[in-house]
N, C-alpha and C. Protein backbone atom coordinates (compact mmCIF):
# COMPACT_ATOMS: atom_id res chain seq x y z
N UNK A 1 -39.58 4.60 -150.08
CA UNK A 1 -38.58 5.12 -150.98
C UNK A 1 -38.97 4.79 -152.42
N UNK A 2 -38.54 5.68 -153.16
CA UNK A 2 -38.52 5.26 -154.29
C UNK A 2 -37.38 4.80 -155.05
N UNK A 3 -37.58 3.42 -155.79
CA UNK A 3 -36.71 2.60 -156.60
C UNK A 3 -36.54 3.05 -158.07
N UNK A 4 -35.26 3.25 -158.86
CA UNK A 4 -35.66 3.55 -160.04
C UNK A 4 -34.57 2.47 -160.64
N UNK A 5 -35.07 2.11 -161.72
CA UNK A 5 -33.99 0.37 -162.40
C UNK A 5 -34.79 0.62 -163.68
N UNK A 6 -33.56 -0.20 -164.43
CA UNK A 6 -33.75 -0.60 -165.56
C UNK A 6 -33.82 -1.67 -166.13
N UNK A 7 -34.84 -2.02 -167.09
CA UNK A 7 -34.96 -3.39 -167.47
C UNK A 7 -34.21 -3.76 -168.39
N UNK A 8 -33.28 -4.93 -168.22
CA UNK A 8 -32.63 -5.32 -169.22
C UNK A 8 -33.40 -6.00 -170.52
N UNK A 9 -34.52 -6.62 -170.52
CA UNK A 9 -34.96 -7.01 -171.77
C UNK A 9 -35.52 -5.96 -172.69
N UNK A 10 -35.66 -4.68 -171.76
CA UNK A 10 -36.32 -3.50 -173.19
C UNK A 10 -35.64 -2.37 -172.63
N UNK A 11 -34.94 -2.33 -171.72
CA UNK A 11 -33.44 -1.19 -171.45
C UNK A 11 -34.52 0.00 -171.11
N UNK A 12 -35.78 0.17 -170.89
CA UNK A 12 -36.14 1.05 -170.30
C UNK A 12 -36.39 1.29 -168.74
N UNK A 13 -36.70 2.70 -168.56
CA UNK A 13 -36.68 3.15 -166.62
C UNK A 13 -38.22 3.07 -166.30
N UNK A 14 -37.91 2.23 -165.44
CA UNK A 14 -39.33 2.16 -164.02
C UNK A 14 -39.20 2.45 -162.99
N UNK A 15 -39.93 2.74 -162.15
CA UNK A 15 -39.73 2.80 -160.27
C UNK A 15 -40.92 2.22 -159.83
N UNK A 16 -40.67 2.36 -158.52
CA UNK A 16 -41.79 1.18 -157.88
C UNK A 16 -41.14 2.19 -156.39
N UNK A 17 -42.29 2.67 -156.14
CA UNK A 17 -42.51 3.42 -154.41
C UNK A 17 -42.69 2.02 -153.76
N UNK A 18 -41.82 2.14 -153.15
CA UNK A 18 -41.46 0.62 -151.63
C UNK A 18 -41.68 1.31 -150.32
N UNK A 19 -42.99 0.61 -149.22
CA UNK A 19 -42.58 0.82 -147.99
C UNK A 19 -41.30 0.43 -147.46
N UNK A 20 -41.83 0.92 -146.06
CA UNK A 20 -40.41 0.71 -145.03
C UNK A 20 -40.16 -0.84 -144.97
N UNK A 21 -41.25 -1.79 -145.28
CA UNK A 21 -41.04 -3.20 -145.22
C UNK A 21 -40.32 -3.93 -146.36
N UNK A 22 -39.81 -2.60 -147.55
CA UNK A 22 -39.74 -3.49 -148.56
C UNK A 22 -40.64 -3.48 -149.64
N UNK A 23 -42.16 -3.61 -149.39
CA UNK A 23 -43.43 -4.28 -149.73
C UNK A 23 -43.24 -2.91 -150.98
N UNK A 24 -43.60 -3.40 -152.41
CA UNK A 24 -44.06 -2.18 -153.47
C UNK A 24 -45.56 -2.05 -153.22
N UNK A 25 -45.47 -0.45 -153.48
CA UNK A 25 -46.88 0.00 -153.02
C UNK A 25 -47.46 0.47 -154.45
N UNK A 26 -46.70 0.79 -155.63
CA UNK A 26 -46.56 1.23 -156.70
C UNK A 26 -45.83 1.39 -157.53
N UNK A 27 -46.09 0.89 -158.75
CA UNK A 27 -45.56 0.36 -159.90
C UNK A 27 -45.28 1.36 -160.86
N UNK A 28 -44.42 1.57 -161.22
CA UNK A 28 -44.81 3.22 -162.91
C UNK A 28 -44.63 1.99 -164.16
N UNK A 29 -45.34 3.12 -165.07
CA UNK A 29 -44.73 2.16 -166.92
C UNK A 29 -43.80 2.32 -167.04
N UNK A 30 -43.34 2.25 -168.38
CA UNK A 30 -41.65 2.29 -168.60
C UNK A 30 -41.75 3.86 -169.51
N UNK A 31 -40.01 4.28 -169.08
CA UNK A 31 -39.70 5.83 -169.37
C UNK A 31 -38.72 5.22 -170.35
N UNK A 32 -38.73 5.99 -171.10
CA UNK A 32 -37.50 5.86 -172.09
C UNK A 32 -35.69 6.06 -171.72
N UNK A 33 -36.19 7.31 -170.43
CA UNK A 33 -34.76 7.84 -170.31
C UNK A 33 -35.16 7.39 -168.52
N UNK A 34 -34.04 7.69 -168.14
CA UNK A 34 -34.00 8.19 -166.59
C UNK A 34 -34.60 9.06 -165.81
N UNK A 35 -34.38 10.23 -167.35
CA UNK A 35 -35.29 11.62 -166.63
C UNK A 35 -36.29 11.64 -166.31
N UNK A 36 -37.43 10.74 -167.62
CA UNK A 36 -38.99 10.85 -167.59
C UNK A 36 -39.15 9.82 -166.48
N UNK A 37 -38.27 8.81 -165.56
CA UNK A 37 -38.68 8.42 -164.47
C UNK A 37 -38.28 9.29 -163.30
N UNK A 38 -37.64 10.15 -163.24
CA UNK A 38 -38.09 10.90 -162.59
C UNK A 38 -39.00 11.73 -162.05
N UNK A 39 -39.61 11.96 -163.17
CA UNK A 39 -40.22 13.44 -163.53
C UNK A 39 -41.50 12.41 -163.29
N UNK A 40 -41.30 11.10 -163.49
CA UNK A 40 -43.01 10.55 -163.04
C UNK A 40 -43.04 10.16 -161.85
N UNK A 41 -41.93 10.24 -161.27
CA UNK A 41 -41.70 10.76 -159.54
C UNK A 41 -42.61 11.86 -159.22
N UNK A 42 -41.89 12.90 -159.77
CA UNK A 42 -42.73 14.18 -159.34
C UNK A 42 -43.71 14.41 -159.25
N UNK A 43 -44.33 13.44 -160.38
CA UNK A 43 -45.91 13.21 -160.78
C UNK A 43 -46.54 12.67 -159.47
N UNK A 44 -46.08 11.92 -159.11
CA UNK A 44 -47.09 11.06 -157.72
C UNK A 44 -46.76 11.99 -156.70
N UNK A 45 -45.57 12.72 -156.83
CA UNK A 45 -45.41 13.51 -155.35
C UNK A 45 -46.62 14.32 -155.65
N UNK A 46 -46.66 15.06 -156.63
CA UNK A 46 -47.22 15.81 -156.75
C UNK A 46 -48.99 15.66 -156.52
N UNK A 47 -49.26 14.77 -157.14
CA UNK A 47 -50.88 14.26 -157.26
C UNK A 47 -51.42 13.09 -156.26
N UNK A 48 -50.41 12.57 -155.15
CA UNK A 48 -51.16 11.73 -154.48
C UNK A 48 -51.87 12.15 -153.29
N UNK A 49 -51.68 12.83 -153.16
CA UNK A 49 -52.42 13.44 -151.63
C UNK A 49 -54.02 13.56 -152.09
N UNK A 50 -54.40 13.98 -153.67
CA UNK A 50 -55.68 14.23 -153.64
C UNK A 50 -56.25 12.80 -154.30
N UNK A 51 -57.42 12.33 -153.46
CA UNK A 51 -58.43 10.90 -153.25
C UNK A 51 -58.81 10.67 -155.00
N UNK A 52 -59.35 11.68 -155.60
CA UNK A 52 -60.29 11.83 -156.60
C UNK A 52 -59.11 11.03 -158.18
N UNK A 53 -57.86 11.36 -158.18
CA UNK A 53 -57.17 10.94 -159.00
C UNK A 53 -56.99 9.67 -158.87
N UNK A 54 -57.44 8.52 -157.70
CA UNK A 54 -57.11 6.96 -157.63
C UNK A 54 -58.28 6.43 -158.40
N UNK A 55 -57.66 5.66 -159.08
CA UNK A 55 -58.98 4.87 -159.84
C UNK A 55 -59.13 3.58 -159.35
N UNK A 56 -59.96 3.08 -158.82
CA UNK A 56 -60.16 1.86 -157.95
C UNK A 56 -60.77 1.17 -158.65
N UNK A 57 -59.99 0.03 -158.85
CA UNK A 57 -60.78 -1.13 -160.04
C UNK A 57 -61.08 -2.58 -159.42
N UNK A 58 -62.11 -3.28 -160.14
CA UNK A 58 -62.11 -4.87 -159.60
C UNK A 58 -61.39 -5.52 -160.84
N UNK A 59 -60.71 -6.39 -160.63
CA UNK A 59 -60.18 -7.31 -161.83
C UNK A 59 -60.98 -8.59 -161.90
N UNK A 60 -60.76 -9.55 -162.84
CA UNK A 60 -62.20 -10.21 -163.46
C UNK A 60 -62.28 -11.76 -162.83
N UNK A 61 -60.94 -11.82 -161.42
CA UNK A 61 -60.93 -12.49 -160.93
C UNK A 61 -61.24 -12.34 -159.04
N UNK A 62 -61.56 -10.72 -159.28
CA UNK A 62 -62.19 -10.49 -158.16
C UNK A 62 -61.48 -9.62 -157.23
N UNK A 63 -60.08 -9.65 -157.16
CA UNK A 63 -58.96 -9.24 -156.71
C UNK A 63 -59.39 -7.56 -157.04
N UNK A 64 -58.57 -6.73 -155.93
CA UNK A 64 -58.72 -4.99 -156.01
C UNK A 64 -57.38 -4.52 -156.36
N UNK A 65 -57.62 -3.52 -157.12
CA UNK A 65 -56.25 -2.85 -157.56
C UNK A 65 -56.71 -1.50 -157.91
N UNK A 66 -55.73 -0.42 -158.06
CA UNK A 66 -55.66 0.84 -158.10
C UNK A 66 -54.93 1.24 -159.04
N UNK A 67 -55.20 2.63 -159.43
CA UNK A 67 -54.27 3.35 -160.62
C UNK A 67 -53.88 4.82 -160.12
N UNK A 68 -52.91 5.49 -160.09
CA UNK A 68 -52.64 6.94 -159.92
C UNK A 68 -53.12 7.82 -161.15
N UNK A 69 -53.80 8.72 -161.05
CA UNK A 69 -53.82 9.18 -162.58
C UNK A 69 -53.16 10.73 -162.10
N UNK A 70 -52.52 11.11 -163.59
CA UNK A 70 -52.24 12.73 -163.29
C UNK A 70 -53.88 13.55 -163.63
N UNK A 71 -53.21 14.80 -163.58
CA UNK A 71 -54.20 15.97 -163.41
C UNK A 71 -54.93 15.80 -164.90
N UNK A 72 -54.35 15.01 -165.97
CA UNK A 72 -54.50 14.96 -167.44
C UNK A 72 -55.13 13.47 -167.94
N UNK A 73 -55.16 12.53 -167.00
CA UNK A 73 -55.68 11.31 -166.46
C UNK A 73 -54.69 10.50 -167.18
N UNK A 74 -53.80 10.89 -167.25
CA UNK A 74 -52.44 9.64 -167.59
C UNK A 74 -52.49 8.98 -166.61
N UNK A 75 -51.96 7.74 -166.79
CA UNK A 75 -51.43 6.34 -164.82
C UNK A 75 -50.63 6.79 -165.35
N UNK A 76 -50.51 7.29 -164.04
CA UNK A 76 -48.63 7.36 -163.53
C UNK A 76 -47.93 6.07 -162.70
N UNK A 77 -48.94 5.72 -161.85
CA UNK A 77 -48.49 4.55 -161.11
C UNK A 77 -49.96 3.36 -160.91
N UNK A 78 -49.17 2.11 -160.78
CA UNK A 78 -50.38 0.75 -161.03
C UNK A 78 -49.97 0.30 -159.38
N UNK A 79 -51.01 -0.31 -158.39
CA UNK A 79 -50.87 -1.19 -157.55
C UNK A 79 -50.49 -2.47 -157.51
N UNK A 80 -50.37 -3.15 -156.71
CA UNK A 80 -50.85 -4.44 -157.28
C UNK A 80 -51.75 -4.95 -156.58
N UNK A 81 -51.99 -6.22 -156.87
CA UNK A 81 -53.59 -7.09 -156.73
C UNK A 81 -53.79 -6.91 -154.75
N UNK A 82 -54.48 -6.67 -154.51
CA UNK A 82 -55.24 -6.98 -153.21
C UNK A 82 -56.37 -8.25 -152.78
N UNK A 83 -56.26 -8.60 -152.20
CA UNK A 83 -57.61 -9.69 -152.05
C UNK A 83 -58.95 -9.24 -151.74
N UNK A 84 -58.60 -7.83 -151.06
CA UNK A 84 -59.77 -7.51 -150.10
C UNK A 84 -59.91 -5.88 -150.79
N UNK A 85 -61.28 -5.39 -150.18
CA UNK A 85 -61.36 -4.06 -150.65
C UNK A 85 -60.44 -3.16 -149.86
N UNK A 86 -60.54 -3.08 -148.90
CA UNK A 86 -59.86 -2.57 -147.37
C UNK A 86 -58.13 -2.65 -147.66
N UNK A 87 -58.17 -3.74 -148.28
CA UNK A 87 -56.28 -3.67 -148.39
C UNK A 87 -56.03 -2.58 -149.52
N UNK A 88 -56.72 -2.80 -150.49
CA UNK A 88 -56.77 -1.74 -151.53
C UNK A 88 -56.67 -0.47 -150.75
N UNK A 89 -57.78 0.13 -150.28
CA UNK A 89 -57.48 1.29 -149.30
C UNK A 89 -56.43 2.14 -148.51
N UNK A 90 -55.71 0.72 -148.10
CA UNK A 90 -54.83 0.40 -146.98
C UNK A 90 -53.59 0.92 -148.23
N UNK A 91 -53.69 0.26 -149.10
CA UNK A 91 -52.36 1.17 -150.07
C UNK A 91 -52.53 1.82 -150.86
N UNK A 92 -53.73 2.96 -151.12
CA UNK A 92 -54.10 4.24 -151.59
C UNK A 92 -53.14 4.63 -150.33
N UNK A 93 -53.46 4.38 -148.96
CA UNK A 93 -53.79 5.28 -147.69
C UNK A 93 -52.00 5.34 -147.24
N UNK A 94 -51.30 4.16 -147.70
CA UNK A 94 -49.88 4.28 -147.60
C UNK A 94 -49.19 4.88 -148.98
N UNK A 95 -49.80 5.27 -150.14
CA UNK A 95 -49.26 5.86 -151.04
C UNK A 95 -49.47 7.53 -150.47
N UNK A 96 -50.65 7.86 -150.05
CA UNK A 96 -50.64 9.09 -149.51
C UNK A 96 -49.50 9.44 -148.64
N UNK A 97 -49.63 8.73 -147.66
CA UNK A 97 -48.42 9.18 -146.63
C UNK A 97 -46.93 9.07 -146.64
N UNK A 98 -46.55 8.25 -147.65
CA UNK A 98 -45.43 8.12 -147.71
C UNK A 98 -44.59 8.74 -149.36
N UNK A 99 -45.42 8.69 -150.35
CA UNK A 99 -45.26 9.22 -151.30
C UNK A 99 -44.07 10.67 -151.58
N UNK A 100 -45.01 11.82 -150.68
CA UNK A 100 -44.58 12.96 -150.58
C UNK A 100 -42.84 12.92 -150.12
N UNK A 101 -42.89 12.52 -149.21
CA UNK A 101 -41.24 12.41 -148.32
C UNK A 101 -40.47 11.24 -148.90
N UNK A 102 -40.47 10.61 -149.98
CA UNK A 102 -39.78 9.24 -150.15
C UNK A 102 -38.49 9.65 -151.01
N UNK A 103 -37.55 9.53 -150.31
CA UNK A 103 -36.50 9.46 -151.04
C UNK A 103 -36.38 8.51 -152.61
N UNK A 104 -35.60 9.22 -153.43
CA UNK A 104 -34.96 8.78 -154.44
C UNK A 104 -33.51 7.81 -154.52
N UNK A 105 -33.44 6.83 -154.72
CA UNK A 105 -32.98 6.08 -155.23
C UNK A 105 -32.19 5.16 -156.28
């Protein structure tokens, strides 16, 4: 599902796509309004199914993480840290499948 909240220290909108466990699979930046977190909903519905838009990074402590980019190479959505390469994968591979059908929130 997708989560959408607001931060009280800078009053702007984020979401964070949550499996069925709970677990966040993906992070967005901050929207000014409500709408543009929506609409960066649409964005991942829209663009996660295709492989070529994940940007797969190492961080400088070794750890794997990922980025969604749109069709325009904006991040739309950030992972978080993995230990392993394979887990990284493992939540590209659950952003694919669950992305499309995830309710709003």
């Amino acid at each position: 599902m997708f989560e959408i909240f607001q931060s009280e220290k800078n009053h702007k909108f984020y979401f964070n796509l949550k499996a069925k466990n709970g677990q966040i699979i993906l992070s967005s930046q901050a929207y000014a309004d409500i709408h543009g977190a929506k609409n960066g909903i649409n964005s991942v519905k829209n663009n996660c199914e295709d492989d070529e838009l994940y940007e797969r990074k190492t961080a400088a402590n070794g750890k794997f993480h990922f980025n969604l980019k749109a069709a325009n190479g904006m991040v739309i959505g950030s992972s978080q840290m993995y230990a392993s390469e394979a887990g990284m994968e493992n939540g590209i591979s659950s952003v694919k499948k669950h992305a499309i059908d995830a309710e709003i929130k």
